[in-house]
PDB file of N, CA and C in Angstrom:
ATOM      1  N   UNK A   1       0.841  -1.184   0.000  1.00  0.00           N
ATOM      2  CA  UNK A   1       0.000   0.000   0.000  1.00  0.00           C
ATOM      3  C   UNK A   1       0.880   1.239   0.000  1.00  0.00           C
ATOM      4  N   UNK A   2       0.594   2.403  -0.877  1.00  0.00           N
ATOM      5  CA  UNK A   2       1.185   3.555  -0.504  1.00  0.00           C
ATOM      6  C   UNK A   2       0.406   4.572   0.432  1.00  0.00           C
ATOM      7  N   UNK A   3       1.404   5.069   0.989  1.00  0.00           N
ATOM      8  CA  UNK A   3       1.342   5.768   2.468  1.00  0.00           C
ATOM      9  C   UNK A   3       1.223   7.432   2.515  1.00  0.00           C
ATOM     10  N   UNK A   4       0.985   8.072   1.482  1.00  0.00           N
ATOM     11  CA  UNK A   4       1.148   9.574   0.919  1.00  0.00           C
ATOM     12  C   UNK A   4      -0.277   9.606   2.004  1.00  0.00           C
ATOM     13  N   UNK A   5      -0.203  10.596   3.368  1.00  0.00           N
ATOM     14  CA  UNK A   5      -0.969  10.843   4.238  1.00  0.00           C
ATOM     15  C   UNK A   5      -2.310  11.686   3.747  1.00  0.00           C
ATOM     16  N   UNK A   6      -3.536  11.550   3.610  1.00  0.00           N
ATOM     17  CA  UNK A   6      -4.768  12.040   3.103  1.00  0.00           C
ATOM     18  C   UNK A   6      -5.118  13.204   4.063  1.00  0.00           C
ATOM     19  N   UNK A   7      -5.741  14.147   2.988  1.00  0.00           N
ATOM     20  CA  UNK A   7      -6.751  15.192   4.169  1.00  0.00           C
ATOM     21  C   UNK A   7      -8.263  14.362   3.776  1.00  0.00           C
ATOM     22  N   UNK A   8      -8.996  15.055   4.717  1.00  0.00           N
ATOM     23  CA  UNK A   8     -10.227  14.639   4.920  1.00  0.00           C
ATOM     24  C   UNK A   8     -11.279  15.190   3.530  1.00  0.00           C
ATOM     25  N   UNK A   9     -11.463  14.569   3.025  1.00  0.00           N
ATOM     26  CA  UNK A   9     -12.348  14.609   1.787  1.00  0.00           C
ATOM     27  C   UNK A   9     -13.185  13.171   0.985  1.00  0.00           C
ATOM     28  N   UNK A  10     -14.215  13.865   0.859  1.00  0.00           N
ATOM     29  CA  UNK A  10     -15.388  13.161  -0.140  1.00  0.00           C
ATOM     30  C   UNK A  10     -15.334  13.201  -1.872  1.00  0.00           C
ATOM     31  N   UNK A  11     -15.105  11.760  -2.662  1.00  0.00           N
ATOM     32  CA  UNK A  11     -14.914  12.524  -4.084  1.00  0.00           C
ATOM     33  C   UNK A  11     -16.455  11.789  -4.738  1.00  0.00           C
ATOM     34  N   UNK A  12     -16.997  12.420  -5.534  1.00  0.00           N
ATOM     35  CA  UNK A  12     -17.484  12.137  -6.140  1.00  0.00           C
ATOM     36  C   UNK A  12     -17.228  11.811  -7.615  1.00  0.00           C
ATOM     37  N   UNK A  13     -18.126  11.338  -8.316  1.00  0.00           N
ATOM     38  CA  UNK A  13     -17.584  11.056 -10.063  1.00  0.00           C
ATOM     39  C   UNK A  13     -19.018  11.301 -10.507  1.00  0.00           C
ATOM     40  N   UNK A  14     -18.209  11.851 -11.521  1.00  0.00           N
ATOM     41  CA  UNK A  14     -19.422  12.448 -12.990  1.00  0.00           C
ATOM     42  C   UNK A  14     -19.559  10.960 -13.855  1.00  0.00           C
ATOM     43  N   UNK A  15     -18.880   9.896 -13.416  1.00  0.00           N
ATOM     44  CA  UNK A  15     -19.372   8.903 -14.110  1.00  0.00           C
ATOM     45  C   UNK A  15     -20.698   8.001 -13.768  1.00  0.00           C
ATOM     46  N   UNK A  16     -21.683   7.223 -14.648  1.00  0.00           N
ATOM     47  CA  UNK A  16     -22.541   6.827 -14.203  1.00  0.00           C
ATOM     48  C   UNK A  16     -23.145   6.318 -12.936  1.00  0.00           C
ATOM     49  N   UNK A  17     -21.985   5.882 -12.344  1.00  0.00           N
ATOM     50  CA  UNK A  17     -22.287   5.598 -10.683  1.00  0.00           C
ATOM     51  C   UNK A  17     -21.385   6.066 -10.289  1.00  0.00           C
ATOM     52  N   UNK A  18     -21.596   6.898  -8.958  1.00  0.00           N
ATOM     53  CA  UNK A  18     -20.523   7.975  -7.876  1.00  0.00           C
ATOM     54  C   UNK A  18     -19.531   6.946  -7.660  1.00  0.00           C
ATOM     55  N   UNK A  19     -18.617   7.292  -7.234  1.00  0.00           N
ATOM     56  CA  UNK A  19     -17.127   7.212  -6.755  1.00  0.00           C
ATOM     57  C   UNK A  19     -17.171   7.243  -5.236  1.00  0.00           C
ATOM     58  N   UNK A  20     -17.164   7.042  -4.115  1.00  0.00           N
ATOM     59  CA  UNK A  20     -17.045   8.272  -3.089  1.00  0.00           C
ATOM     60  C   UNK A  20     -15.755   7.390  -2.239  1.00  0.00           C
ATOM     61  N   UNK A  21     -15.567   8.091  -1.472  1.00  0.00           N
ATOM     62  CA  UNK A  21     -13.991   7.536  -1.156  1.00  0.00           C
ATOM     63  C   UNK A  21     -13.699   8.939   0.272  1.00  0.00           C
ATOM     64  N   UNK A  22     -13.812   8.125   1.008  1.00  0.00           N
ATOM     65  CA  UNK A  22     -13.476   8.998   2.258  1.00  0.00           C
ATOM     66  C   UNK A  22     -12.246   9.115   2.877  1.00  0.00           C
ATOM     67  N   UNK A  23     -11.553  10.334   3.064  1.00  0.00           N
ATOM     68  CA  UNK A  23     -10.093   9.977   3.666  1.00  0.00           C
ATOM     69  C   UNK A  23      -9.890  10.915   4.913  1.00  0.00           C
ATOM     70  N   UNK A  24      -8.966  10.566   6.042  1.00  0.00           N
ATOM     71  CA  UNK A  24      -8.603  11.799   6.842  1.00  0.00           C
ATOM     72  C   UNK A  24      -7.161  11.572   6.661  1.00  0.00           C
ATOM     73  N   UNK A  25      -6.370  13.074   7.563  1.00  0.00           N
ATOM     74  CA  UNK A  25      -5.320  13.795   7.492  1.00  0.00           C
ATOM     75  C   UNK A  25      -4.998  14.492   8.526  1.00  0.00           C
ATOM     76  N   UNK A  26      -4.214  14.717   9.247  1.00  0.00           N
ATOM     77  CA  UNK A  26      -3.915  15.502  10.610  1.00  0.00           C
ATOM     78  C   UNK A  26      -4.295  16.952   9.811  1.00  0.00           C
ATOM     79  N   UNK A  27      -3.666  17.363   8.612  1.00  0.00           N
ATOM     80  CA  UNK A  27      -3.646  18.710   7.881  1.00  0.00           C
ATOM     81  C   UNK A  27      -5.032  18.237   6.918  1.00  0.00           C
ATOM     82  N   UNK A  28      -5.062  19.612   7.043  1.00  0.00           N
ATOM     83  CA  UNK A  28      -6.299  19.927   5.820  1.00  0.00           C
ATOM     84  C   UNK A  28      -6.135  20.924   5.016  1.00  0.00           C
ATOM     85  N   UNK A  29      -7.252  20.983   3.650  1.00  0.00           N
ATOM     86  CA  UNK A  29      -6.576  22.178   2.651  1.00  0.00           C
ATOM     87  C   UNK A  29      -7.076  23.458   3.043  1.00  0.00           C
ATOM     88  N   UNK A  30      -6.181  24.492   3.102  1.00  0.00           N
ATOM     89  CA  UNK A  30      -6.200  25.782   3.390  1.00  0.00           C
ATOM     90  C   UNK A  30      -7.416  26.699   2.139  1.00  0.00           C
ATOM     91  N   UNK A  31      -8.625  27.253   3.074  1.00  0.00           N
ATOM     92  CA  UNK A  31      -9.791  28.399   2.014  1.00  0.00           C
ATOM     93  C   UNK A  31      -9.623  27.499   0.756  1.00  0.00           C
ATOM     94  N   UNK A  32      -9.856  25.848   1.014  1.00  0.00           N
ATOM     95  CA  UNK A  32     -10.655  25.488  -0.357  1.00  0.00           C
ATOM     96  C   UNK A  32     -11.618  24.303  -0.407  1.00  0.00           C
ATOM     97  N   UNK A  33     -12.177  24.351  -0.596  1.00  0.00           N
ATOM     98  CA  UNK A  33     -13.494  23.077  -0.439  1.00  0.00           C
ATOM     99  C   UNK A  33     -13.555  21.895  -1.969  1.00  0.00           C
ATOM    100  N   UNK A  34     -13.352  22.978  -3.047  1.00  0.00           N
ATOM    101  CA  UNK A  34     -13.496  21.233  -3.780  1.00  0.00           C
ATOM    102  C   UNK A  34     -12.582  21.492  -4.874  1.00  0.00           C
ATOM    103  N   UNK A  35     -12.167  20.587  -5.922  1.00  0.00           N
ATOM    104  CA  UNK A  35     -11.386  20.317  -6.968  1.00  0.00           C
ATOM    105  C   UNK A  35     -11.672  19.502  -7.531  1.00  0.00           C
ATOM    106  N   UNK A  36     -11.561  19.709  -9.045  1.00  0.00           N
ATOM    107  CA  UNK A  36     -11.870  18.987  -9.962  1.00  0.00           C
ATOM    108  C   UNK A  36     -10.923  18.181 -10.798  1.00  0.00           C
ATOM    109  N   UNK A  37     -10.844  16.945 -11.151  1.00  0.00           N
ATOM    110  CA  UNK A  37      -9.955  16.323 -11.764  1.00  0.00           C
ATOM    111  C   UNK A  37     -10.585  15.754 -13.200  1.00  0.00           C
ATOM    112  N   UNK A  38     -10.020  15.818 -14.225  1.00  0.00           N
ATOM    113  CA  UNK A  38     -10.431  15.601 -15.538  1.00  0.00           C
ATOM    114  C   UNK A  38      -9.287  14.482 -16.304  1.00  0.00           C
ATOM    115  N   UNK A  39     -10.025  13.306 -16.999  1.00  0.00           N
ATOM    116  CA  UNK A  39      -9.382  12.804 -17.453  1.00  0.00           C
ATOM    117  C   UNK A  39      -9.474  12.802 -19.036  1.00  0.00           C
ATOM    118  N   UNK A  40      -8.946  13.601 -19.978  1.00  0.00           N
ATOM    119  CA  UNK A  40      -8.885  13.448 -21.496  1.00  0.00           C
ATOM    120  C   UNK A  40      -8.098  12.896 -22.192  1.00  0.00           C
ATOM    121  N   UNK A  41      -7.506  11.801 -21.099  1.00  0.00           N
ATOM    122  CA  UNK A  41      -6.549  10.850 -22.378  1.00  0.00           C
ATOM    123  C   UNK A  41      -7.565   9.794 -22.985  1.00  0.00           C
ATOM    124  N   UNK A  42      -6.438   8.564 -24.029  1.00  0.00           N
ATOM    125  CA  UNK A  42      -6.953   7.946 -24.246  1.00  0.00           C
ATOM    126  C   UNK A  42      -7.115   6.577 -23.355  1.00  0.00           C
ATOM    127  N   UNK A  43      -6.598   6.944 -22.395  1.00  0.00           N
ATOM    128  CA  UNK A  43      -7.245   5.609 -21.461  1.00  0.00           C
ATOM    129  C   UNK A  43      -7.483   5.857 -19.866  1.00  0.00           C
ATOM    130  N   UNK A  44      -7.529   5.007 -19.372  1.00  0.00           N
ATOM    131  CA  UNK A  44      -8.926   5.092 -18.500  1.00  0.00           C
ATOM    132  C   UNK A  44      -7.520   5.254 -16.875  1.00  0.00           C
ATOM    133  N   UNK A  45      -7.657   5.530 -16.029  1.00  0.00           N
ATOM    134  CA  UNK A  45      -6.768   6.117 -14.936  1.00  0.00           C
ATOM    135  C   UNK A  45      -7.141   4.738 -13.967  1.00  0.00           C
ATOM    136  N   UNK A  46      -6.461   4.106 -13.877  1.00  0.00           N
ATOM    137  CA  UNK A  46      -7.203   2.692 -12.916  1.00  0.00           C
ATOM    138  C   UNK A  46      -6.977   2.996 -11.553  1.00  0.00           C
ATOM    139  N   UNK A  47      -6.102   4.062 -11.121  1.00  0.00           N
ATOM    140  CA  UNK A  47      -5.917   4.510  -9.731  1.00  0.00           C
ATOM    141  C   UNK A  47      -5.354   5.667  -9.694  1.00  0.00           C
ATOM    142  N   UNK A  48      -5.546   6.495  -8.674  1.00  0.00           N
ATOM    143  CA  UNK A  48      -5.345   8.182  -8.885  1.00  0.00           C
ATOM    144  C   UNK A  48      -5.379   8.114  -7.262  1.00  0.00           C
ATOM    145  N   UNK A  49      -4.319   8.943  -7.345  1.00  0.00           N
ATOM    146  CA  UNK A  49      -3.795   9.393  -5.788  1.00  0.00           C
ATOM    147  C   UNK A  49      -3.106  11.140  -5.908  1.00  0.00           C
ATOM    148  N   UNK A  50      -3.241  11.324  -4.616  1.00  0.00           N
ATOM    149  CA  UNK A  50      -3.104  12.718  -4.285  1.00  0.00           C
ATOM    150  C   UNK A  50      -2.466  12.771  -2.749  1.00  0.00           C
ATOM    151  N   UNK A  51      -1.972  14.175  -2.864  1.00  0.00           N
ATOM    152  CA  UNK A  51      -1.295  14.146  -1.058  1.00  0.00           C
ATOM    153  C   UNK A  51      -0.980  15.865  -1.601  1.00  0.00           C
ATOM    154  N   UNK A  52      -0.531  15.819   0.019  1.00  0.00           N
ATOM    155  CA  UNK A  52       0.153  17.626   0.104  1.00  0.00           C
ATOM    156  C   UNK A  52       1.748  17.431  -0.776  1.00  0.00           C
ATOM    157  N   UNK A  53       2.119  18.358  -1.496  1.00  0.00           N
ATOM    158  CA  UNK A  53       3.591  18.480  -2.105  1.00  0.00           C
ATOM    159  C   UNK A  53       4.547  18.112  -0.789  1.00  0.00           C
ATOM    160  N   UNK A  54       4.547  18.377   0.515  1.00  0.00           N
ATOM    161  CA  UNK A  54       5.209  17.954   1.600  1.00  0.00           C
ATOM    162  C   UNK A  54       5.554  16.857   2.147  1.00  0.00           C
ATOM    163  N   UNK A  55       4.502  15.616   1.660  1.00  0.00           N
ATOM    164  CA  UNK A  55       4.871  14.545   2.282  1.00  0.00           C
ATOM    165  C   UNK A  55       5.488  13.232   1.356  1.00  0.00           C
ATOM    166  N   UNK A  56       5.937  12.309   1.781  1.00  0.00           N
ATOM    167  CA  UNK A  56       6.828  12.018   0.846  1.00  0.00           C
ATOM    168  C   UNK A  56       6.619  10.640   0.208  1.00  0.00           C
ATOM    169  N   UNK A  57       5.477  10.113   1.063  1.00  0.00           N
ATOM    170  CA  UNK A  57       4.227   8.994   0.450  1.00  0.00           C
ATOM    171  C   UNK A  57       3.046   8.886  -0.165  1.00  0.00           C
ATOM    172  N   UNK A  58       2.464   8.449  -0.810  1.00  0.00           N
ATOM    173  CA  UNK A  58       1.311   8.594  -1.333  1.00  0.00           C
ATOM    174  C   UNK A  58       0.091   8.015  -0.764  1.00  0.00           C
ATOM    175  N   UNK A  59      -1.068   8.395  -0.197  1.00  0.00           N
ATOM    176  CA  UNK A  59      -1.681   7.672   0.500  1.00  0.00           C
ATOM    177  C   UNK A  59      -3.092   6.806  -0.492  1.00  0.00           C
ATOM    178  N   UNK A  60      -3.848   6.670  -0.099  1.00  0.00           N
ATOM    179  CA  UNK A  60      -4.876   5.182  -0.587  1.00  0.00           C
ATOM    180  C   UNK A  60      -5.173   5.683  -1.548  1.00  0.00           C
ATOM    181  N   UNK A  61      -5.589   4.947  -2.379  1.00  0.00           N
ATOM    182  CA  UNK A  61      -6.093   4.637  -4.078  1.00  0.00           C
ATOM    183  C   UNK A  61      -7.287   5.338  -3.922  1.00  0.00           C
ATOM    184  N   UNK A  62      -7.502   6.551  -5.323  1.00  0.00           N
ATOM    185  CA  UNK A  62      -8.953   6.781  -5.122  1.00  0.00           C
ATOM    186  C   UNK A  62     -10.138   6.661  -5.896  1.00  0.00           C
ATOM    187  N   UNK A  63      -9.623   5.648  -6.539  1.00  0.00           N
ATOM    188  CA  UNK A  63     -10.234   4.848  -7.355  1.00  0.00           C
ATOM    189  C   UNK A  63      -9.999   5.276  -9.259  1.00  0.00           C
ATOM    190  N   UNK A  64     -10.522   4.398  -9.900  1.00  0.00           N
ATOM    191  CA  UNK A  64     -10.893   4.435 -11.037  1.00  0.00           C
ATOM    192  C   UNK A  64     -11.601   5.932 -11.819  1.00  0.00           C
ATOM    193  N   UNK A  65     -10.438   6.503 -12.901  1.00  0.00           N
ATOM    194  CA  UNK A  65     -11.346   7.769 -13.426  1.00  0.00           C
ATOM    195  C   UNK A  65     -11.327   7.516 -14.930  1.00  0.00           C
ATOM    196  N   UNK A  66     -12.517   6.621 -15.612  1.00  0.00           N
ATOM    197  CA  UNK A  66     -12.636   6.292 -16.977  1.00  0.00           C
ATOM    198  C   UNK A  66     -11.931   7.916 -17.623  1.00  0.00           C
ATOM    199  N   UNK A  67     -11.618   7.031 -18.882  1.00  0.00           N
ATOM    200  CA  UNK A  67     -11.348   8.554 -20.183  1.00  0.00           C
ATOM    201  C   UNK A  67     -12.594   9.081 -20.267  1.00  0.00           C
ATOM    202  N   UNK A  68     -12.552  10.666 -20.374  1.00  0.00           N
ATOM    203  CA  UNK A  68     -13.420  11.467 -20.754  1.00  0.00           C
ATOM    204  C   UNK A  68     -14.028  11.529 -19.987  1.00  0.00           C
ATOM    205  N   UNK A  69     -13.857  11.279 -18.284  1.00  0.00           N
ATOM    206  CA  UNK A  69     -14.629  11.645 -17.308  1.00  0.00           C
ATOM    207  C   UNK A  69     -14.039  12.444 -16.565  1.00  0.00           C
ATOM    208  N   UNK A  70     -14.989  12.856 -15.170  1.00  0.00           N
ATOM    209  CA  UNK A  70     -14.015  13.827 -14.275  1.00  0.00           C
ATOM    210  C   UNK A  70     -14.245  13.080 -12.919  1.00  0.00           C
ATOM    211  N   UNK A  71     -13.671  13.693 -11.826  1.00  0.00           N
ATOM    212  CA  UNK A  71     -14.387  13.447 -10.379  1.00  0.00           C
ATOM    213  C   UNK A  71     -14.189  14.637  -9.413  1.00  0.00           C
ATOM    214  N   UNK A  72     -14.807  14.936  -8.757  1.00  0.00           N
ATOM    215  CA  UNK A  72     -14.202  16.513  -7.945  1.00  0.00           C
ATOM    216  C   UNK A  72     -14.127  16.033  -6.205  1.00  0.00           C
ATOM    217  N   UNK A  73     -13.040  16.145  -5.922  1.00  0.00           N
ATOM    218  CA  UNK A  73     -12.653  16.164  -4.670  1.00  0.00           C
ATOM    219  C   UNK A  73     -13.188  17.236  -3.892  1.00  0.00           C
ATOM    220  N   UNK A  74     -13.759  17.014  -2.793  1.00  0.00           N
ATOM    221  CA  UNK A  74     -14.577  17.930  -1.914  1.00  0.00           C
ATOM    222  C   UNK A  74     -13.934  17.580  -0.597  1.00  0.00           C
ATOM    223  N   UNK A  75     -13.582  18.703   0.198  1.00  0.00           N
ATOM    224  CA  UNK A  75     -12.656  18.496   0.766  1.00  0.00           C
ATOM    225  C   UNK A  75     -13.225  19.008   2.511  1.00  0.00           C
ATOM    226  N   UNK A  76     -12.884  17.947   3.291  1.00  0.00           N
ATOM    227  CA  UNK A  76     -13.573  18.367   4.670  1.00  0.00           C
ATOM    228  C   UNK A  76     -13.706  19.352   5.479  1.00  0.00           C
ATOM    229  N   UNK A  77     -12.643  19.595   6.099  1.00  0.00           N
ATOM    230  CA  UNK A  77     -12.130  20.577   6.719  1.00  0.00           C
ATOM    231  C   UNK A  77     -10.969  21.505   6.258  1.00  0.00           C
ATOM    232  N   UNK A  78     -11.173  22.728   5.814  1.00  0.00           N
ATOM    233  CA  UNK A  78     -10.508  23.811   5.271  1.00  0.00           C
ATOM    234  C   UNK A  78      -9.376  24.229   6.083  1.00  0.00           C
ATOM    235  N   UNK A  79      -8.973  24.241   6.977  1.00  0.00           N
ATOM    236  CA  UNK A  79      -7.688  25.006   7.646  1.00  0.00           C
ATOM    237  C   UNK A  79      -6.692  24.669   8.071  1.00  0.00           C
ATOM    238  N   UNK A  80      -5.455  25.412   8.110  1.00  0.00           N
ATOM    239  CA  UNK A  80      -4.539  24.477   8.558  1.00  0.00           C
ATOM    240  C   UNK A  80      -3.737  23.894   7.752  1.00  0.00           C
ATOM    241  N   UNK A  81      -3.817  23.901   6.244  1.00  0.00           N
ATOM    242  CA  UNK A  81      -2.785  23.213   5.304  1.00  0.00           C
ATOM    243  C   UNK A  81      -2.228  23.748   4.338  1.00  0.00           C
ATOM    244  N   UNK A  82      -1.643  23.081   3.490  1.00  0.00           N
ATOM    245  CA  UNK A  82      -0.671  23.642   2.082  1.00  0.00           C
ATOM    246  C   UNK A  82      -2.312  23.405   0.851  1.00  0.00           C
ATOM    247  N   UNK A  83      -1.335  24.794  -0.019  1.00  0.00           N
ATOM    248  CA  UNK A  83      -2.290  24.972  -1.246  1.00  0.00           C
ATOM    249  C   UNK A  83      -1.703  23.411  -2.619  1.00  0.00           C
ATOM    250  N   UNK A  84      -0.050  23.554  -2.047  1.00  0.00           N
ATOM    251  CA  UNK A  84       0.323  22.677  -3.157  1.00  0.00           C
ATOM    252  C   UNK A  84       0.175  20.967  -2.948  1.00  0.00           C
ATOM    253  N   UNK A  85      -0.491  20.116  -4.347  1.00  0.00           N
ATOM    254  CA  UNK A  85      -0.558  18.763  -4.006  1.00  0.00           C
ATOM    255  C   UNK A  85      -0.442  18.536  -5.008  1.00  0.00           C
ATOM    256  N   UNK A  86       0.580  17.187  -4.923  1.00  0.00           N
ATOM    257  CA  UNK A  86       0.915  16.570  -5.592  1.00  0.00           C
ATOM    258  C   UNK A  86       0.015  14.917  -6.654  1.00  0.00           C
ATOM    259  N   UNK A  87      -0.302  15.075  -7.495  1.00  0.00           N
ATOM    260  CA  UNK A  87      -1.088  13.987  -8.156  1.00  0.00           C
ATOM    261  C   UNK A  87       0.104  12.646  -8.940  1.00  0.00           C
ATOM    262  N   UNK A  88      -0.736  11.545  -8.881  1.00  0.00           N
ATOM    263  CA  UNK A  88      -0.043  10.490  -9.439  1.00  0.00           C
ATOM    264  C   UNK A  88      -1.455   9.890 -10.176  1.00  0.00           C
ATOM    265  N   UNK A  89      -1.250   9.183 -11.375  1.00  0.00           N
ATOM    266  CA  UNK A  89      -2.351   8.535 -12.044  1.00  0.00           C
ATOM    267  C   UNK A  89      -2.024   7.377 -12.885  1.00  0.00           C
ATOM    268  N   UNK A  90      -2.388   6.112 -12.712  1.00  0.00           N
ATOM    269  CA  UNK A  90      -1.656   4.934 -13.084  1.00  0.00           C
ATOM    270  C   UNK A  90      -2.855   4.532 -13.723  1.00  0.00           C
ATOM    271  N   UNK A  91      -2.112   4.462 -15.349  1.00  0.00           N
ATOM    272  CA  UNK A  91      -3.399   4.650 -16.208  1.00  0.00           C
ATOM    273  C   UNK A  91      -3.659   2.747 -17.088  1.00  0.00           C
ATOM    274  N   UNK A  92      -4.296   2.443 -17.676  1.00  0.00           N
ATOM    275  CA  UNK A  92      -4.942   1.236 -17.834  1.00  0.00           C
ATOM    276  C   UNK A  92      -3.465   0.698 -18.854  1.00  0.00           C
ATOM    277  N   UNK A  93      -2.703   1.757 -19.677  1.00  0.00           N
ATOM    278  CA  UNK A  93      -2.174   0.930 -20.226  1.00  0.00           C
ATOM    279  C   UNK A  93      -0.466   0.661 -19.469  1.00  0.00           C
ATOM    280  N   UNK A  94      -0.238   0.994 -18.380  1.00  0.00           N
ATOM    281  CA  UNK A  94       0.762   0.520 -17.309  1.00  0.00           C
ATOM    282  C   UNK A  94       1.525   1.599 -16.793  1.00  0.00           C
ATOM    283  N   UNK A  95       1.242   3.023 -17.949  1.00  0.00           N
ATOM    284  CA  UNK A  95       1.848   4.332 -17.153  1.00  0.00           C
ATOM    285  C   UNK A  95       1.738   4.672 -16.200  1.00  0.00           C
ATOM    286  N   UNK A  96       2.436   5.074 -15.747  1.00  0.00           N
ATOM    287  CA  UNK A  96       2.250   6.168 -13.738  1.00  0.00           C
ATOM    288  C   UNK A  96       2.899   7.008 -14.586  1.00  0.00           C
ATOM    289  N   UNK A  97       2.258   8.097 -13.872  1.00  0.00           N
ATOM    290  CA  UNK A  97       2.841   9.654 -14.174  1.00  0.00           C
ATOM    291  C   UNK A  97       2.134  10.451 -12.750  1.00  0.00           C
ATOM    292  N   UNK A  98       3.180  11.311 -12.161  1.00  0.00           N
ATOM    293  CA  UNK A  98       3.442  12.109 -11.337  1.00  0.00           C
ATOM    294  C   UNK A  98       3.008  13.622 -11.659  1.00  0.00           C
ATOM    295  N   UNK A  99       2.344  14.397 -11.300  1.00  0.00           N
ATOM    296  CA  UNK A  99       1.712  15.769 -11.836  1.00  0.00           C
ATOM    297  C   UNK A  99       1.979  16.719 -10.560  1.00  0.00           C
ATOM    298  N   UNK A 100       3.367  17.105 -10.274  1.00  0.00           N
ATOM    299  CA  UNK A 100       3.463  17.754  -8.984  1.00  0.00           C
ATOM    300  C   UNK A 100       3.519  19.010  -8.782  1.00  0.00           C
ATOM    301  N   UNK A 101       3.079  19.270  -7.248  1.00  0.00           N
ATOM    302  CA  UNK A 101       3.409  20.954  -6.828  1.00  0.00           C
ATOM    303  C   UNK A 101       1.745  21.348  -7.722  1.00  0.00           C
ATOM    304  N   UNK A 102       1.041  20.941  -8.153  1.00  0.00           N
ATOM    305  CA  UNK A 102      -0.297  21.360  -8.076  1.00  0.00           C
ATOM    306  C   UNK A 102      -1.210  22.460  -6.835  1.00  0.00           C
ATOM    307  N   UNK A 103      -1.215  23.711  -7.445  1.00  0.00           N
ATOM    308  CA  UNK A 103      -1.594  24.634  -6.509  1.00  0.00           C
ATOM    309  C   UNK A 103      -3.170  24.379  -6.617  1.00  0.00           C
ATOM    310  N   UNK A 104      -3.749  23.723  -5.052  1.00  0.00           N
ATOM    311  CA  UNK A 104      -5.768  23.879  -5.727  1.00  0.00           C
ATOM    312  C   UNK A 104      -6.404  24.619  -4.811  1.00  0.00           C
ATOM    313  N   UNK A 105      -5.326  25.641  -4.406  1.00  0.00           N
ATOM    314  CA  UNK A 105      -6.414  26.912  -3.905  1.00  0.00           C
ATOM    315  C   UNK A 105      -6.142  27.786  -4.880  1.00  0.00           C
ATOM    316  N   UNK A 106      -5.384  27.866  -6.074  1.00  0.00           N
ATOM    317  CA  UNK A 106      -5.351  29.273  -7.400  1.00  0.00           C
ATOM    318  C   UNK A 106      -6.214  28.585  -8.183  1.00  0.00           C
ATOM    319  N   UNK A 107      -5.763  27.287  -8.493  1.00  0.00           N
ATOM    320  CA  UNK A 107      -6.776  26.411  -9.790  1.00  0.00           C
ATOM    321  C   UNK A 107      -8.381  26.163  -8.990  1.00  0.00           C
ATOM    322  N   UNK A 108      -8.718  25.375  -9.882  1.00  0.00           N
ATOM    323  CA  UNK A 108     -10.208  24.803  -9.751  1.00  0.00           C
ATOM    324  C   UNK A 108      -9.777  23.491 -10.391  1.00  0.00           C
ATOM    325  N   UNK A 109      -9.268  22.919 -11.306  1.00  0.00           N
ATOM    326  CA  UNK A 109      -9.443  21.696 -11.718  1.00  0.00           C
ATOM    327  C   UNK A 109      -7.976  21.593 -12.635  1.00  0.00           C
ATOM    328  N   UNK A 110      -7.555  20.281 -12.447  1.00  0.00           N
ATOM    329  CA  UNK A 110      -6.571  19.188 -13.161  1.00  0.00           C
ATOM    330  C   UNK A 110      -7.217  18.681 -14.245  1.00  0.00           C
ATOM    331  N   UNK A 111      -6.326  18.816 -15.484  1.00  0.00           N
ATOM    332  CA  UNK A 111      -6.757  18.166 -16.400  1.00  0.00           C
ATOM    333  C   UNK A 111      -5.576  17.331 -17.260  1.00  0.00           C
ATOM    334  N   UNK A 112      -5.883  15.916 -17.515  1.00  0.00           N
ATOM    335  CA  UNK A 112      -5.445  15.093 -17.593  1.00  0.00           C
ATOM    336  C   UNK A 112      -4.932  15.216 -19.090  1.00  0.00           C
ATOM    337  N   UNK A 113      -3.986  15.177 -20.075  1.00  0.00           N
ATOM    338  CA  UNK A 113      -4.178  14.507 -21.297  1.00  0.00           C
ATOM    339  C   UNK A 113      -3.370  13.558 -21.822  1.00  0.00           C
ATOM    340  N   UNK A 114      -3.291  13.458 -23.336  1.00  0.00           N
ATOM    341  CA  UNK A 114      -2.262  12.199 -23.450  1.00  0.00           C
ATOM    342  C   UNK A 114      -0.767  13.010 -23.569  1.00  0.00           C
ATOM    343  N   UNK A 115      -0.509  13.478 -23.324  1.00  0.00           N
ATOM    344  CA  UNK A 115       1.187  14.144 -23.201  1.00  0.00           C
ATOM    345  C   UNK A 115       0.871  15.219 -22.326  1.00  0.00           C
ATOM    346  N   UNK A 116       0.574  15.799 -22.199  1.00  0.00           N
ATOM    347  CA  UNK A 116       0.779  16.597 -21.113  1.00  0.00           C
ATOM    348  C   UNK A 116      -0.297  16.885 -19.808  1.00  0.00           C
ATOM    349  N   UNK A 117      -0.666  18.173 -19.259  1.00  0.00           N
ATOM    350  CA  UNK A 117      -1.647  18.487 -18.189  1.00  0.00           C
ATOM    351  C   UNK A 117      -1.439  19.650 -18.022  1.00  0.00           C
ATOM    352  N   UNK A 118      -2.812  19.883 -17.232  1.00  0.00           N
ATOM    353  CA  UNK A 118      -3.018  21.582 -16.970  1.00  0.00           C
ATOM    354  C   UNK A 118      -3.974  21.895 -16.027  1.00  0.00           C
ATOM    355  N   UNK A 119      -3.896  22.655 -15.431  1.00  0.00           N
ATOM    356  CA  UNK A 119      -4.728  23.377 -14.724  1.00  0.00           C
ATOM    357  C   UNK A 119      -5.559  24.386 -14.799  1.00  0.00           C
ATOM    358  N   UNK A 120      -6.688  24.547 -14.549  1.00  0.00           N
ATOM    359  CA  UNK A 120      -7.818  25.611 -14.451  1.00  0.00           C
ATOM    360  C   UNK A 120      -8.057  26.414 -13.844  1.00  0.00           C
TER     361      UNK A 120
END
């Protein structure tokens, strides 16, 4: 299992049946409540993880984000933490890719593609 320590948040998915996936965190994200993650490659994300840029593990799987879907992280308790987090997404055809230092109190949403990523 990877160990990247979670804040407290609810995710939902825009895919046909919700996602939800509950996590806690001693820290929480600082004036922000939710984030959006987008996947526009051509394949499907079989596990997606997230943590603060600070810590140096990745904590629990947050499930499955088909291509061409999204899911938005809603996030528990606001205070007390870093804006920057780090994403990992281990996609159906055996890639991991790392998307770090992600600021999601300037952005609103991650977006996934087949070579690169961006923020909103």
């Amino acid at each position: 299992m990877l160990s990247k320590y979670w804040l407290a948040a609810l995710i939902t998915s825009s895919a046909a049946v919700p996602l939800t996936v509950v996590m806690s965190n001693e820290n929480v994200l600082a004036h922000k409540s939710s984030f959006r993650v987008y996947n526009q490659t051509s394949y499907d994300i079989e596990r997606l993880y997230s943590s603060e840029s600070s810590y140096s593990n990745w904590g629990n799987n947050l499930g499955v984000l088909a291509k061409g879907f999204s899911t938005q992280i809603i996030f528990g308790n606001t205070s007390n933490a870093s804006c920057l987090y780090d994403f990992k997404a281990v996609y159906s055809n055996g890639a991991e890719i790392d998307y770090p230092r992600v600021d999601v109190c300037k952005n609103n949403a991650l977006v996934f593609y087949n070579q690169r990523w961006e923020t909103r």
